[in-house]
Protein backbone atom coordinates (compact mmCIF):
# COMPACT_ATOMS: atom_id res chain seq x y z
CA UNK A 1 -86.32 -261.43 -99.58
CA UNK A 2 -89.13 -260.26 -101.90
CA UNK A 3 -88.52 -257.57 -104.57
CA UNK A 4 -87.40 -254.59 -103.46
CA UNK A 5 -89.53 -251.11 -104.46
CA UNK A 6 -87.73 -247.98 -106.08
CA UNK A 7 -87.52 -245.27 -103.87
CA UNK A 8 -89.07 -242.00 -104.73
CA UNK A 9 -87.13 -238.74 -103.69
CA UNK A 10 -88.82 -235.62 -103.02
CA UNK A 11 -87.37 -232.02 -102.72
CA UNK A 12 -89.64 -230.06 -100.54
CA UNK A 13 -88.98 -226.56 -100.29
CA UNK A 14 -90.93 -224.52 -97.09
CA UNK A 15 -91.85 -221.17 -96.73
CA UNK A 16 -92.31 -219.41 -93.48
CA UNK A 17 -92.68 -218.86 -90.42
CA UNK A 18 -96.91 -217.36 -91.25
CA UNK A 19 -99.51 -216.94 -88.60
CA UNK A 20 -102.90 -218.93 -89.52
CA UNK A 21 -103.98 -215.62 -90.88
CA UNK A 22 -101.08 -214.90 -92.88
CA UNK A 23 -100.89 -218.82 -94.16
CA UNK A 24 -104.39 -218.23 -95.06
CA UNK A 25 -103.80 -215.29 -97.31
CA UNK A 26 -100.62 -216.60 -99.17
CA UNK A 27 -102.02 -219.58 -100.18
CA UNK A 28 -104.59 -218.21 -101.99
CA UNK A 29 -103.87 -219.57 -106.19
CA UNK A 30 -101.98 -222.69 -104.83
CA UNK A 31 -103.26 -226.03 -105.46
CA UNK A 32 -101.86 -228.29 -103.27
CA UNK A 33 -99.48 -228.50 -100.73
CA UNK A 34 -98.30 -229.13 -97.81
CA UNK A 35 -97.99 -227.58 -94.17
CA UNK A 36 -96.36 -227.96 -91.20
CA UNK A 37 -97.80 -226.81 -87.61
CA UNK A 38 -95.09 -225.79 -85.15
CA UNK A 39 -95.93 -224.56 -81.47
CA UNK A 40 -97.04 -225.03 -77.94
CA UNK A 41 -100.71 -227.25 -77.03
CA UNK A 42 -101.45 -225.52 -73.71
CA UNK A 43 -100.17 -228.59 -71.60
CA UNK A 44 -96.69 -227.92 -72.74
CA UNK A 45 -93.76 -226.45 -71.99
CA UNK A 46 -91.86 -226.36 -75.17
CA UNK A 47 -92.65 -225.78 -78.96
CA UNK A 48 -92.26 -228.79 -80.80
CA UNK A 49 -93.95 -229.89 -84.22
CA UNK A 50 -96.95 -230.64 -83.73
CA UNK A 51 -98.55 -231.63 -87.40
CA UNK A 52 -98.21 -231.89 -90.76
CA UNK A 53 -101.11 -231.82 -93.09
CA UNK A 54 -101.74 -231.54 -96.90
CA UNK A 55 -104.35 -230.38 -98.91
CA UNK A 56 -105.53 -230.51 -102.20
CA UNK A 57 -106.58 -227.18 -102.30
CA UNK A 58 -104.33 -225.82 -99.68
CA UNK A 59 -105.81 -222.59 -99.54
CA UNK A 60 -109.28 -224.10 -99.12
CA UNK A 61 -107.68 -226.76 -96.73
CA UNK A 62 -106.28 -223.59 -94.31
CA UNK A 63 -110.06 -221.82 -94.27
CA UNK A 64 -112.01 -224.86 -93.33
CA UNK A 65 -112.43 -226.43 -89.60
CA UNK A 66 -109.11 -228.08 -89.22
CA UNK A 67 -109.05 -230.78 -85.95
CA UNK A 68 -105.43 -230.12 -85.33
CA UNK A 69 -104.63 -226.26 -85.81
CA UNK A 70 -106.73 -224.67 -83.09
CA UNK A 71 -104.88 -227.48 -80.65
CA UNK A 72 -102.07 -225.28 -81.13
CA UNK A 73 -102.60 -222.53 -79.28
CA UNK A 74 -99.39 -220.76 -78.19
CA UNK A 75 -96.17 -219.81 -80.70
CA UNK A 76 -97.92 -221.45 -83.32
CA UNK A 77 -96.30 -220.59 -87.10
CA UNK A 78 -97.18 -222.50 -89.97
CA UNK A 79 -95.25 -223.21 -92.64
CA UNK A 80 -96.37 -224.08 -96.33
CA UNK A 81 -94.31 -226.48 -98.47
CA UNK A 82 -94.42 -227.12 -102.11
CA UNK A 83 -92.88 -230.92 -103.51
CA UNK A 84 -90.71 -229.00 -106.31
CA UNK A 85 -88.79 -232.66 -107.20
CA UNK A 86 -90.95 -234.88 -110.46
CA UNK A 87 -93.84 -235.90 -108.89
CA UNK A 88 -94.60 -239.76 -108.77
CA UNK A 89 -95.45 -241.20 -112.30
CA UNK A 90 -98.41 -242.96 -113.79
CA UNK A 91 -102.23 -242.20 -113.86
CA UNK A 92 -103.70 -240.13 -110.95
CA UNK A 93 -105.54 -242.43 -108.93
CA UNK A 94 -106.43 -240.34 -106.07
CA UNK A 95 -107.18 -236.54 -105.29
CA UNK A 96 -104.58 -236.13 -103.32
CA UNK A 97 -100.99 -236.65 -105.19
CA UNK A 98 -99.25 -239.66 -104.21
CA UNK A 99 -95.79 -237.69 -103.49
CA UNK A 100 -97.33 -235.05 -101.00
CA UNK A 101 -98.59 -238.30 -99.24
CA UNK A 102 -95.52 -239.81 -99.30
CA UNK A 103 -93.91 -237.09 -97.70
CA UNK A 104 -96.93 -236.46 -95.10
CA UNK A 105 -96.55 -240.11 -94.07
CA UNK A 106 -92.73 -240.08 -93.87
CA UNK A 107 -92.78 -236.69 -91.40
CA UNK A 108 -95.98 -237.69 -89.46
CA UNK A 109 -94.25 -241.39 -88.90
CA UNK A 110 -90.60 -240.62 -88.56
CA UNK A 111 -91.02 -237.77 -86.42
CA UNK A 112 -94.26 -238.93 -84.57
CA UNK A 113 -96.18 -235.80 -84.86
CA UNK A 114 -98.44 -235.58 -81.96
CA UNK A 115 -101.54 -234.18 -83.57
CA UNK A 116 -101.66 -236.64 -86.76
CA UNK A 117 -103.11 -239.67 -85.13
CA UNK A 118 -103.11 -241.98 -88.47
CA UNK A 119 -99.98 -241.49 -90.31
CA UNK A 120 -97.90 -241.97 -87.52
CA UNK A 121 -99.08 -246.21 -86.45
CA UNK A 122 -96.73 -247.32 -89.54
CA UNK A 123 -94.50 -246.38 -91.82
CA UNK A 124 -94.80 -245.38 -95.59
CA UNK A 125 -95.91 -248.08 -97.47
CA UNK A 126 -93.54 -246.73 -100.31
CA UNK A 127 -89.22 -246.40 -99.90
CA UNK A 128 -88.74 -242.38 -99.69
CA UNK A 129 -86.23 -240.28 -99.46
CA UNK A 130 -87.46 -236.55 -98.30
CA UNK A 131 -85.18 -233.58 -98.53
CA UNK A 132 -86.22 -230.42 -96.69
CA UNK A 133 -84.89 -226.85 -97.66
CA UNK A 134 -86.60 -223.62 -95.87
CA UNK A 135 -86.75 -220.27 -97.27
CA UNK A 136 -87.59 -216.81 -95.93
CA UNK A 137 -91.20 -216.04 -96.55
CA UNK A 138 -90.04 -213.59 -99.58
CA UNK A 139 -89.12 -216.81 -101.68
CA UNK A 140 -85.36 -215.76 -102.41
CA UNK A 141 -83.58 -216.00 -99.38
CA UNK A 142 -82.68 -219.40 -97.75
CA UNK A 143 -82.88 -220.12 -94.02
CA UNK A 144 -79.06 -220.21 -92.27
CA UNK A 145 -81.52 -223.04 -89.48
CA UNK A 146 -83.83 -225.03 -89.80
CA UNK A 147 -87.19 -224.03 -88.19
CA UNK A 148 -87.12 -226.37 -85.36
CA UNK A 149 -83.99 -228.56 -84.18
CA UNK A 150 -87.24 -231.62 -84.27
CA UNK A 151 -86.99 -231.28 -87.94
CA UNK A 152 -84.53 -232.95 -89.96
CA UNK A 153 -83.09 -231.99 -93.26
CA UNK A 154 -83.52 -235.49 -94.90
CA UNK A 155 -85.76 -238.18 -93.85
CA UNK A 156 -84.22 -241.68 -95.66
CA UNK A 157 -86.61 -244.47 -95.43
CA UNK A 158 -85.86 -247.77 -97.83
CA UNK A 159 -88.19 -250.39 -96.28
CA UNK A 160 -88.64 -251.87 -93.23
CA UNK A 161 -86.12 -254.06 -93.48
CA UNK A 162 -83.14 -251.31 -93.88
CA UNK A 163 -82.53 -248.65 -91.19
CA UNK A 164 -84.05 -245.72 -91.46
CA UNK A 165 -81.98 -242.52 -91.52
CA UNK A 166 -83.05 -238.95 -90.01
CA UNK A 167 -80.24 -236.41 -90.72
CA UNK A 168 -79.72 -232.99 -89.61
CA UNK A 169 -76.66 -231.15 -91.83
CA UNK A 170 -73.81 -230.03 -88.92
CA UNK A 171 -73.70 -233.53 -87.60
CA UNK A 172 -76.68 -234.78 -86.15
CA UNK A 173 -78.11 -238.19 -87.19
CA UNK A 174 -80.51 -240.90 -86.04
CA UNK A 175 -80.70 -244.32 -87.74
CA UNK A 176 -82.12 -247.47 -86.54
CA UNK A 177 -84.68 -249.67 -87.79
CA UNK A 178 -88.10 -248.63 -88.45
CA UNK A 179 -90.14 -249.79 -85.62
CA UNK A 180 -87.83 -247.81 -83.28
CA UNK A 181 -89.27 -244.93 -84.36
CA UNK A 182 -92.49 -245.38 -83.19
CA UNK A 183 -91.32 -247.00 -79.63
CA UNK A 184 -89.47 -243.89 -78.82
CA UNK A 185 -91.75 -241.43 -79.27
CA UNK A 186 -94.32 -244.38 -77.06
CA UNK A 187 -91.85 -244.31 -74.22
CA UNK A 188 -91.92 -240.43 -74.18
């Protein structure tokens, strides 16, 4: 067995639920971030999550033609994350920062987002371990639920070679090794 990479943990805090319109407006000053796209493509009969996207400029990111939002098209809320953990260390190679990647990948791949076509063929090419907390769109008061029952509380990904871990706090867990992932959502 080669040498095994550190993991990097990331604390992502979300704020919602917001309309497009209402996304649009609060993330005006934010740099980047991250969003998630929750909702109902009209051949559905459920909400589910549907996409998770990040953006440089997030407000910027939410004005522009998007290829996924408008797929959404009934119950859709958005909600806007910020990566409050350290951010990954070393020189900034790339405009987009290497943690809100990480955690892109790890949602898009784990959960098998529908509407993000790239990120969800493999998994991160980095061990991560992704905490999710959600908070009230005031900022100060924490979510009793999570937004969607889809979306766990802690994604735990060391490598391909280890099982990967989706938890939801009051009991629920998935684990099994990393290519599962990706065969059950292709069976659906």
């Amino acid at each position: 067995m080669g040498k095994l990479m550190k993991p990097v943990v990331a604390l992502v805090e979300w704020f919602g639920p917001y309309s497009l319109e209402s996304a649009k407006r609060k993330s005006a000053g934010h740099d980047d971030g991250l969003y998630v796209v929750i909702g109902r493509r009209p051949q559905e009969d459920a909400s589910r999550v549907q996409y998770i996207g990040l953006g440089s400029n997030l407000h910027r990111r939410l004005n522009g033609v998007h290829h996924a939002i408008p797929k959404v098209t009934d119950d859709c809320e958005i909600w806007l994350g910020d990566v409050i953990s350290p951010r990954t260390p070393g020189r900034k190679i790339k405009v987009t920062d290497r943690m809100l990647d990480l955690v892109e990948w790890a949602h898009a791949y784990f959960l098998q987002l529908p509407l993000n076509s790239m990120k969800k063929a493999r998994p991160p090419d980095r061990p991560i371990a992704v905490y999710n907390k959600w908070w009230q769109k005031n900022a100060t008061v924490p979510y009793k639920r999570r937004p969607h029952r889809d979306w766990p509380d802690i994604i735990d990904y060391f490598g391909d070679e280890f099982p990967a871990k989706l938890v939801w706090f009051g009991g629920r867990q998935v684990i099994g090794d990393v290519a599962s992932f990706k065969a059950a959502r292709d069976r659906d």
